[in-house]
N, C-alpha and C. Protein backbone atom coordinates (compact mmCIF):
# COMPACT_ATOMS: atom_id res chain seq x y z
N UNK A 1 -50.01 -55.59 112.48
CA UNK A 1 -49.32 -55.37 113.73
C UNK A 1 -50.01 -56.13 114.87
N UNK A 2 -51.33 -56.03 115.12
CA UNK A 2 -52.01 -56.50 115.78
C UNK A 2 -51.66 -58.15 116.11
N UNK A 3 -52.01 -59.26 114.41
CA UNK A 3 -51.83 -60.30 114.35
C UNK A 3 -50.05 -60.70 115.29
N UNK A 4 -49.18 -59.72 114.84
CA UNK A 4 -48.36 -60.18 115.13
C UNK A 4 -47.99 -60.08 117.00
N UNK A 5 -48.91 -58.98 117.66
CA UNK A 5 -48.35 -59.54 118.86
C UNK A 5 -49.51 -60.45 119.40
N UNK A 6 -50.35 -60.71 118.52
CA UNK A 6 -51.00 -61.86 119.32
C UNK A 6 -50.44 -63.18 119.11
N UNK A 7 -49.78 -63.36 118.08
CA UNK A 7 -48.83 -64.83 117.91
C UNK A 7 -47.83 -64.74 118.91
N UNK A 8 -47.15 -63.14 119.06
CA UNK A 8 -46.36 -63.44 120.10
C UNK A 8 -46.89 -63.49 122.24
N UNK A 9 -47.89 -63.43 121.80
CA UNK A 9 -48.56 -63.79 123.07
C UNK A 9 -48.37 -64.93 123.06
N UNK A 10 -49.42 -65.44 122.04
CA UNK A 10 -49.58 -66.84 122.11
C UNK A 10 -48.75 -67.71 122.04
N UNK A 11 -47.37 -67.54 121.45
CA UNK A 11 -45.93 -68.53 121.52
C UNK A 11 -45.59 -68.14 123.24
N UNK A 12 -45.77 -67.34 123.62
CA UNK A 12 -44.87 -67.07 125.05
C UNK A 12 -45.81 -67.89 126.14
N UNK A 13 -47.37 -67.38 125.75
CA UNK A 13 -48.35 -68.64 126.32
C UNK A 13 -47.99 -70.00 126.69
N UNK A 14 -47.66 -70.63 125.54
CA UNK A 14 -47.22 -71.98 125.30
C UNK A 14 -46.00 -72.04 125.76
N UNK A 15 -44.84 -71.54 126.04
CA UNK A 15 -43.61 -71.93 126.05
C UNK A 15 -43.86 -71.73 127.83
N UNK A 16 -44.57 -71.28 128.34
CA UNK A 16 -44.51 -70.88 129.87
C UNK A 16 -45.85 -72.05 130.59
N UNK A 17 -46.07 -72.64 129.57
CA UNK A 17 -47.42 -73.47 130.10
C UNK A 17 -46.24 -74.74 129.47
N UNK A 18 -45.83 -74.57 128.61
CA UNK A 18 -44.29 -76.31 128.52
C UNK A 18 -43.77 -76.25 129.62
N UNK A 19 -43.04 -74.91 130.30
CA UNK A 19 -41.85 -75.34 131.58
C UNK A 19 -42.95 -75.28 132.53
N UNK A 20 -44.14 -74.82 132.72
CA UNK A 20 -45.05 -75.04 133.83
C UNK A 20 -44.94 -76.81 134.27
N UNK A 21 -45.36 -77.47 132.65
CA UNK A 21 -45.43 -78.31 132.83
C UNK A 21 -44.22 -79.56 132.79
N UNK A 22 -43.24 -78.88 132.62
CA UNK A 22 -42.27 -79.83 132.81
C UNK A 22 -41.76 -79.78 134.11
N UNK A 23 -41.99 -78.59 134.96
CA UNK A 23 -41.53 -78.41 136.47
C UNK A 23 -42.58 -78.94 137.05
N UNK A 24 -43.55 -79.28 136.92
CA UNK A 24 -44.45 -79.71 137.92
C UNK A 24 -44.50 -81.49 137.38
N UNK A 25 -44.41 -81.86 136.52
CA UNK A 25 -44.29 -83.27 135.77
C UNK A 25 -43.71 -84.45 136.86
N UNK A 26 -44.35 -85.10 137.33
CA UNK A 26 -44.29 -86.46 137.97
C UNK A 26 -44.97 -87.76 137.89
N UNK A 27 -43.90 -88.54 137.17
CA UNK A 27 -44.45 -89.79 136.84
C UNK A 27 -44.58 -90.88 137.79
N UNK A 28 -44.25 -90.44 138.61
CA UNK A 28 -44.59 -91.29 140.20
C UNK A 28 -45.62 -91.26 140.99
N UNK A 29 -46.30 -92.01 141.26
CA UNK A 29 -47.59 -92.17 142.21
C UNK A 29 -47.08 -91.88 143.72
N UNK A 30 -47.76 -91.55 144.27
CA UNK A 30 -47.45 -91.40 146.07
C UNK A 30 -47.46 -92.83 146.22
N UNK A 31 -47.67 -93.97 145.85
CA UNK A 31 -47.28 -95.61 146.48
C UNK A 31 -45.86 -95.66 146.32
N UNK A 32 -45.46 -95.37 145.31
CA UNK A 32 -43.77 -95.85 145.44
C UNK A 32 -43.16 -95.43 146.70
N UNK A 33 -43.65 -93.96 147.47
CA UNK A 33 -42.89 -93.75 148.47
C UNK A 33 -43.18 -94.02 149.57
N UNK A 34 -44.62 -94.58 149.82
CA UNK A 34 -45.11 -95.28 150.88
C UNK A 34 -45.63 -94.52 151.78
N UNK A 35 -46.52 -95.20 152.93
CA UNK A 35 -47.78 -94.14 153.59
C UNK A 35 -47.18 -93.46 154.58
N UNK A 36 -46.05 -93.46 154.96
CA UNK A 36 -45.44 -92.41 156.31
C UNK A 36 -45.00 -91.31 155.59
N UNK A 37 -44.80 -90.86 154.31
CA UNK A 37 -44.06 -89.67 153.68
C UNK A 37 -45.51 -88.65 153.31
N UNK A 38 -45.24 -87.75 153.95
CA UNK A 38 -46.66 -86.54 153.70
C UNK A 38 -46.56 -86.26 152.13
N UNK A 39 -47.58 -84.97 151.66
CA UNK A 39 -47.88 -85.01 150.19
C UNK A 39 -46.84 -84.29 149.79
N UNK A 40 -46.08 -83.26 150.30
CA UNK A 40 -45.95 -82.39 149.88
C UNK A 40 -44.31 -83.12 149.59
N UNK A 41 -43.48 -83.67 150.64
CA UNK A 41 -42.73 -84.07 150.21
C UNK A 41 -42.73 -85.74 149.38
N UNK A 42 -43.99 -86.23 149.35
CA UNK A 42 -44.32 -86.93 148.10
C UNK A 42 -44.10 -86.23 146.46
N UNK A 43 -44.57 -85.37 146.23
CA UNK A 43 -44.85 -84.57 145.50
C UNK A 43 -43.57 -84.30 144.78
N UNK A 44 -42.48 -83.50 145.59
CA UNK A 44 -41.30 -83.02 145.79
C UNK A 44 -40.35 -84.25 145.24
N UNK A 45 -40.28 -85.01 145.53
CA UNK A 45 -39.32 -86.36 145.80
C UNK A 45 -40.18 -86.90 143.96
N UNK A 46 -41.08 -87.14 144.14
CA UNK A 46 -41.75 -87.29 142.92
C UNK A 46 -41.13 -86.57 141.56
N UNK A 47 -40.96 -85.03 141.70
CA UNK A 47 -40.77 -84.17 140.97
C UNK A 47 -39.35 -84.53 140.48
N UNK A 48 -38.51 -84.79 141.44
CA UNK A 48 -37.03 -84.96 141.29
C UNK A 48 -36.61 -86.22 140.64
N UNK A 49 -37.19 -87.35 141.37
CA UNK A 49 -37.15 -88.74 140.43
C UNK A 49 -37.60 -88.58 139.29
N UNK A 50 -38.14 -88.10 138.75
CA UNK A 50 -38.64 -87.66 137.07
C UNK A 50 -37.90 -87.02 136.67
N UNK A 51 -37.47 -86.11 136.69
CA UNK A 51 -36.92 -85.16 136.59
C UNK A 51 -35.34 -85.92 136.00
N UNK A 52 -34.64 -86.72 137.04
CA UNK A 52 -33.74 -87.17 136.92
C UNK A 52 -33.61 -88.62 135.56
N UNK A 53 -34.92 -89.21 136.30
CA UNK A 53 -34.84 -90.55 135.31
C UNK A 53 -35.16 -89.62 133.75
N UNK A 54 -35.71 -88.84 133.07
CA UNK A 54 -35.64 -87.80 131.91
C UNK A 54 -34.19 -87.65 131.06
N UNK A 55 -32.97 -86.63 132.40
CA UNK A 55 -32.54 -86.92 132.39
C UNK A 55 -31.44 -88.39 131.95
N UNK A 56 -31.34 -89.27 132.74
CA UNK A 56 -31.25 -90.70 132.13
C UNK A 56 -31.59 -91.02 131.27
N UNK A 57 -32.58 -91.01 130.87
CA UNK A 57 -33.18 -91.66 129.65
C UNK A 57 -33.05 -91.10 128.60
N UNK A 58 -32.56 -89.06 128.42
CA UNK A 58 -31.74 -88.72 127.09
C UNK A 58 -30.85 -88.84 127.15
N UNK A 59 -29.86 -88.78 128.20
CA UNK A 59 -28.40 -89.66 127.79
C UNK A 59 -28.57 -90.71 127.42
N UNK A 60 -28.96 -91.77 127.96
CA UNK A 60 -28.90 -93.35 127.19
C UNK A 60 -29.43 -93.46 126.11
N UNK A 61 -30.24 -92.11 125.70
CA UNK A 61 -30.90 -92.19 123.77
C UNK A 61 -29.66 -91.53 123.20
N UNK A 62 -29.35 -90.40 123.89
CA UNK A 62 -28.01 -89.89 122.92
C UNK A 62 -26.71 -90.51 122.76
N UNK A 63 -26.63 -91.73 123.61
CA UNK A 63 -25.16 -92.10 123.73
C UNK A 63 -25.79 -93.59 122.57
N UNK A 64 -26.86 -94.60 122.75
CA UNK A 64 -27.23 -94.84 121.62
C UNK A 64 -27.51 -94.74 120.20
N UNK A 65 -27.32 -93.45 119.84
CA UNK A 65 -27.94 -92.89 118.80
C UNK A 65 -26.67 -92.57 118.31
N UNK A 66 -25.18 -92.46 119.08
CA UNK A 66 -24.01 -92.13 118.82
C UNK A 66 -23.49 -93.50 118.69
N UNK A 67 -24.17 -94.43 119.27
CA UNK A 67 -22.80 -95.92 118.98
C UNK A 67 -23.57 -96.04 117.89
N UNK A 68 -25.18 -96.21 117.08
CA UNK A 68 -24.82 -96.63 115.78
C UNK A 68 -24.63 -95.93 114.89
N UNK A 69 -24.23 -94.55 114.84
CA UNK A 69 -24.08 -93.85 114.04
C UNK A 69 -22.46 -94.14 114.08
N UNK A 70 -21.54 -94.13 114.86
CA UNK A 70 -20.22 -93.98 114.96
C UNK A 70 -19.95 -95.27 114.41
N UNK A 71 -20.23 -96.28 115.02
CA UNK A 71 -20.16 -97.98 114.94
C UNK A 71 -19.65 -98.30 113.51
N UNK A 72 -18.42 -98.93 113.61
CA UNK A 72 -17.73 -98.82 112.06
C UNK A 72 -18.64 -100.49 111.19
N UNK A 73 -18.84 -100.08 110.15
CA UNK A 73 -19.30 -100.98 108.68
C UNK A 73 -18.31 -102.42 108.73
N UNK A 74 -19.28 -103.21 109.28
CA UNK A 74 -18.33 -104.69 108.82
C UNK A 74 -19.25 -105.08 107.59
N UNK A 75 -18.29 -105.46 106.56
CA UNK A 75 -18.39 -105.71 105.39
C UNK A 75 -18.05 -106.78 105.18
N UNK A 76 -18.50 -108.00 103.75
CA UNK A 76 -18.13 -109.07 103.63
C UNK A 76 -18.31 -108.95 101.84
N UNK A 77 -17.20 -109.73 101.52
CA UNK A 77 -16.85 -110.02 100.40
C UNK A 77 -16.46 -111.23 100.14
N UNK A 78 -17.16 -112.07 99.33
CA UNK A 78 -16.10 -113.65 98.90
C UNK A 78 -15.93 -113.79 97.47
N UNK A 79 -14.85 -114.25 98.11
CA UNK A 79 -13.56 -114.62 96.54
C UNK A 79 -13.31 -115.56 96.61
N UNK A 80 -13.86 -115.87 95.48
CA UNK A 80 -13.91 -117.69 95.02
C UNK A 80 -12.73 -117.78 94.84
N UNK A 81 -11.83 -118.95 95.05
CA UNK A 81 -10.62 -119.21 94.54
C UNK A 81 -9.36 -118.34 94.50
N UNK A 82 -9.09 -117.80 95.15
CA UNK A 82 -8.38 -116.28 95.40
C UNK A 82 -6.99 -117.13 95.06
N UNK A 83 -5.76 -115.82 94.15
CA UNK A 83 -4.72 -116.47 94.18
C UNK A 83 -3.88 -116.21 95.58
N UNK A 84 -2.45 -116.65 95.02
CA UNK A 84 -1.76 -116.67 96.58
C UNK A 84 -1.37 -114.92 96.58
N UNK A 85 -1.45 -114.01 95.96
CA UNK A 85 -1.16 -113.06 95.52
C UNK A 85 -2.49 -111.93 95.97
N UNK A 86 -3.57 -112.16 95.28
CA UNK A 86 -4.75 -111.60 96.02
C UNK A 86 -4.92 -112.05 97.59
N UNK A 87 -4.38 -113.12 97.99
CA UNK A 87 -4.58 -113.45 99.41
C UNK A 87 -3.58 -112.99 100.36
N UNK A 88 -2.28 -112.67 99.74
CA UNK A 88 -1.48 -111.61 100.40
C UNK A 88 -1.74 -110.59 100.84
N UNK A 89 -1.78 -110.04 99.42
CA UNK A 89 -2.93 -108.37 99.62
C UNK A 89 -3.93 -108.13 100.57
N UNK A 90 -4.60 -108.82 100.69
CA UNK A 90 -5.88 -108.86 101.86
C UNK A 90 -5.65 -109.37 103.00
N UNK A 91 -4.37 -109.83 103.17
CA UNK A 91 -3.89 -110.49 104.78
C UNK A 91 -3.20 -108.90 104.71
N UNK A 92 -2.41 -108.46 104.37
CA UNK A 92 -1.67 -107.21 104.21
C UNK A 92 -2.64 -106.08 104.82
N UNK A 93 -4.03 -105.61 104.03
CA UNK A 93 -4.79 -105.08 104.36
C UNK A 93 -5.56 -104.89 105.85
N UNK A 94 -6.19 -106.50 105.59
CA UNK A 94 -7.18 -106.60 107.11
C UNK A 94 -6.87 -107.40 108.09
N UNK A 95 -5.27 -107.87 108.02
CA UNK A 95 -4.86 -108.72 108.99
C UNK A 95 -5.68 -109.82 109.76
N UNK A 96 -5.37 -109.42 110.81
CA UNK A 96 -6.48 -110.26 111.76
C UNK A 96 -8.45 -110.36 111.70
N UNK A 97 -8.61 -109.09 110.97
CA UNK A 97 -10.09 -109.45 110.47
C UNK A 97 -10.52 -110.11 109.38
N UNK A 98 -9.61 -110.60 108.57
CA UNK A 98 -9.33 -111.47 107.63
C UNK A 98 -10.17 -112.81 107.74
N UNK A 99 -11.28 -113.87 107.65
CA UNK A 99 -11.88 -114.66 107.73
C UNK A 99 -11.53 -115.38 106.31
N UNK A 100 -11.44 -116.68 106.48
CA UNK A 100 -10.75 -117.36 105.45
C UNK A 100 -11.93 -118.47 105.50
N UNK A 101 -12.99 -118.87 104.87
CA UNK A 101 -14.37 -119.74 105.00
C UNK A 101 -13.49 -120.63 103.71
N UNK A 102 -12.88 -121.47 104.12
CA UNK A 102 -12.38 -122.46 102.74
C UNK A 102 -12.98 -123.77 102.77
N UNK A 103 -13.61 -124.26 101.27
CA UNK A 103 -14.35 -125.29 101.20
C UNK A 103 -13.28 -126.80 101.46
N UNK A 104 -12.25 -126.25 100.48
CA UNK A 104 -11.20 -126.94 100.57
C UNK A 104 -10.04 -127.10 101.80
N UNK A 105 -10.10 -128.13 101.92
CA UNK A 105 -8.72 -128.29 103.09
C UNK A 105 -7.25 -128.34 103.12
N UNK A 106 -7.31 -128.98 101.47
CA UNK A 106 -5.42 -128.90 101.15
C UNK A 106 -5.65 -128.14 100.13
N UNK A 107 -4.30 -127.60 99.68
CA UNK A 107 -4.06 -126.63 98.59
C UNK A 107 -2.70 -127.40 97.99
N UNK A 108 -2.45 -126.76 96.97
CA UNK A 108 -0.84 -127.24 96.06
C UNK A 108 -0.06 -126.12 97.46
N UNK A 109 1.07 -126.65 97.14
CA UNK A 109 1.85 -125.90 97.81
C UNK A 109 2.71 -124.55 97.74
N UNK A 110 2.12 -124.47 96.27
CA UNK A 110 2.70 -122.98 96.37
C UNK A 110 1.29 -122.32 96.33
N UNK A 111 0.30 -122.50 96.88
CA UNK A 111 -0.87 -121.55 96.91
C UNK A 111 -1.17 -120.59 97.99
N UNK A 112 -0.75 -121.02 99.23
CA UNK A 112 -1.74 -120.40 100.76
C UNK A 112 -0.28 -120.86 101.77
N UNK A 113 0.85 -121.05 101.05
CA UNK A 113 2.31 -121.68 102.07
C UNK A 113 3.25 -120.80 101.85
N UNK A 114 3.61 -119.35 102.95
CA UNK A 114 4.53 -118.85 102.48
C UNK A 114 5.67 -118.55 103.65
N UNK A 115 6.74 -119.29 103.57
CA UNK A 115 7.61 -119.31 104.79
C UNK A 115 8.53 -118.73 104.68
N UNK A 116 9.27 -117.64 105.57
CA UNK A 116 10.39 -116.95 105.75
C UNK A 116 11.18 -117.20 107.19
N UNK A 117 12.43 -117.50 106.63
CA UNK A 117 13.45 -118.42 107.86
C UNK A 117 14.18 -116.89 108.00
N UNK A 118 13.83 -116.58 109.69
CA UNK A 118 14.68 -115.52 110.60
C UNK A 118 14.96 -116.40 111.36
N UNK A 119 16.32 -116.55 111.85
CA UNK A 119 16.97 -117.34 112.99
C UNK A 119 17.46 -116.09 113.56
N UNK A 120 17.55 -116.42 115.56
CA UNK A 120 17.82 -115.21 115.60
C UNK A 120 19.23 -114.92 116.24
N UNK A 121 20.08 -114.14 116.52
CA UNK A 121 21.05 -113.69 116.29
C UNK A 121 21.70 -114.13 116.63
N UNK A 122 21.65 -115.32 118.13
CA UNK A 122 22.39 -116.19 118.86
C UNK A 122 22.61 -117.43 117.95
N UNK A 123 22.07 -117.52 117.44
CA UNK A 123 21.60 -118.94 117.09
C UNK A 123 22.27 -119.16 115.54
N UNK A 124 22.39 -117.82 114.39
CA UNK A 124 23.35 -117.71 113.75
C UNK A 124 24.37 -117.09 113.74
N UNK A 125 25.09 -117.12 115.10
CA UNK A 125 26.34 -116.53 115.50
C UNK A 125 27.61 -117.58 115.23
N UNK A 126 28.91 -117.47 114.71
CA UNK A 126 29.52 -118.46 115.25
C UNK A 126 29.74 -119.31 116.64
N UNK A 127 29.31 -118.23 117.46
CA UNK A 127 29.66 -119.15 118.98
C UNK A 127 28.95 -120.38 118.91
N UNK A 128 27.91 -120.89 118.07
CA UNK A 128 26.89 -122.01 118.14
C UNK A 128 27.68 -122.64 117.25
N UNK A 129 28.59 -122.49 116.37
CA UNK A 129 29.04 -123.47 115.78
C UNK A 129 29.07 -125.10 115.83
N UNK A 130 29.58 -125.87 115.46
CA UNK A 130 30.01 -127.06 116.36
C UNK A 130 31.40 -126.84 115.74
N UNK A 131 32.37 -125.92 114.85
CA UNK A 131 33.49 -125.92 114.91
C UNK A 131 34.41 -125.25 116.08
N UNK A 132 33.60 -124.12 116.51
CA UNK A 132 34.06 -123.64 117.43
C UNK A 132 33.73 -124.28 118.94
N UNK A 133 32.48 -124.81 118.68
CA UNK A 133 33.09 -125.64 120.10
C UNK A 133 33.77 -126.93 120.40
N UNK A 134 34.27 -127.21 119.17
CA UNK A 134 35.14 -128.72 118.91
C UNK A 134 36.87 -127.56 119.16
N UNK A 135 36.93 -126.21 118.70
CA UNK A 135 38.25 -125.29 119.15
C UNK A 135 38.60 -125.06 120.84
N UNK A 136 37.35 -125.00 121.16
CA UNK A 136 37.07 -124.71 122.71
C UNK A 136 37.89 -126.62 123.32
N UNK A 137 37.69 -127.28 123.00
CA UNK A 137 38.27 -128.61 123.05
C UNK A 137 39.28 -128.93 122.79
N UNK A 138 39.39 -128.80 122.08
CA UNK A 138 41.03 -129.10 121.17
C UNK A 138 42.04 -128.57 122.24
């Protein structure tokens, strides 16, 4: 019984001699504030700039410590010789993050060439004809 309230002395000791010392904690010299400011509000002003930059300085560890933990995995993979079929798939997939490092400059033409004709609605309408505007004449 004994042992145990002397540990609990001694934890309450320590935890009141930590905020002692974190309320009184100033990492500022009286020069930063210069020789017309008395001690006391040296002291004071001292206390608070610490206090604050602390502050600062665990947000900017915690908001660090969150971008690389959050920060998504860029990954790299190469595929030698990819067909036009695997290279679909992976334009399909990663679109625009898609990096294409090709040694080669031309390909056959049915490899990496795939074209689809949309004309658009004006343009395959009859009014564009040239029969109908040779009717418009007539």
């Amino acid at each position: 019984m004994n042992e145990s309230v002397g540990m609990k002395i001694f934890i309450w000791n320590r935890i009141i001699l930590l905020y002692s010392t974190i309320i009184n904690l100033n990492i500022f010299s009286s020069r930063n504030f210069g020789h017309d400011v008395d001690r006391v509000t040296v002291k004071r002003l001292g206390q608070w700039a610490t206090r604050l930059y602390m502050v600062l300085f665990t947000i900017g560890i915690i908001i660090f410590t969150s971008y690389t933990t959050i920060k998504p995995y860029v990954g790299r993979k190469t595929f030698d010789k990819p067909s036009f079929d695997i290279y679909n798939k992976l334009y399909e997939k990663y679109d625009e993050r898609l990096k294409c490092s090709c040694s080669l400059i031309s390909f056959t033409y049915d490899r990496f060439v795939n074209i689809n004709l949309t004309f658009h609605q004006i343009c395959s309408s009859t009014f564009t004809s040239n029969e109908w505007q040779r009717s418009l004449l007539d």
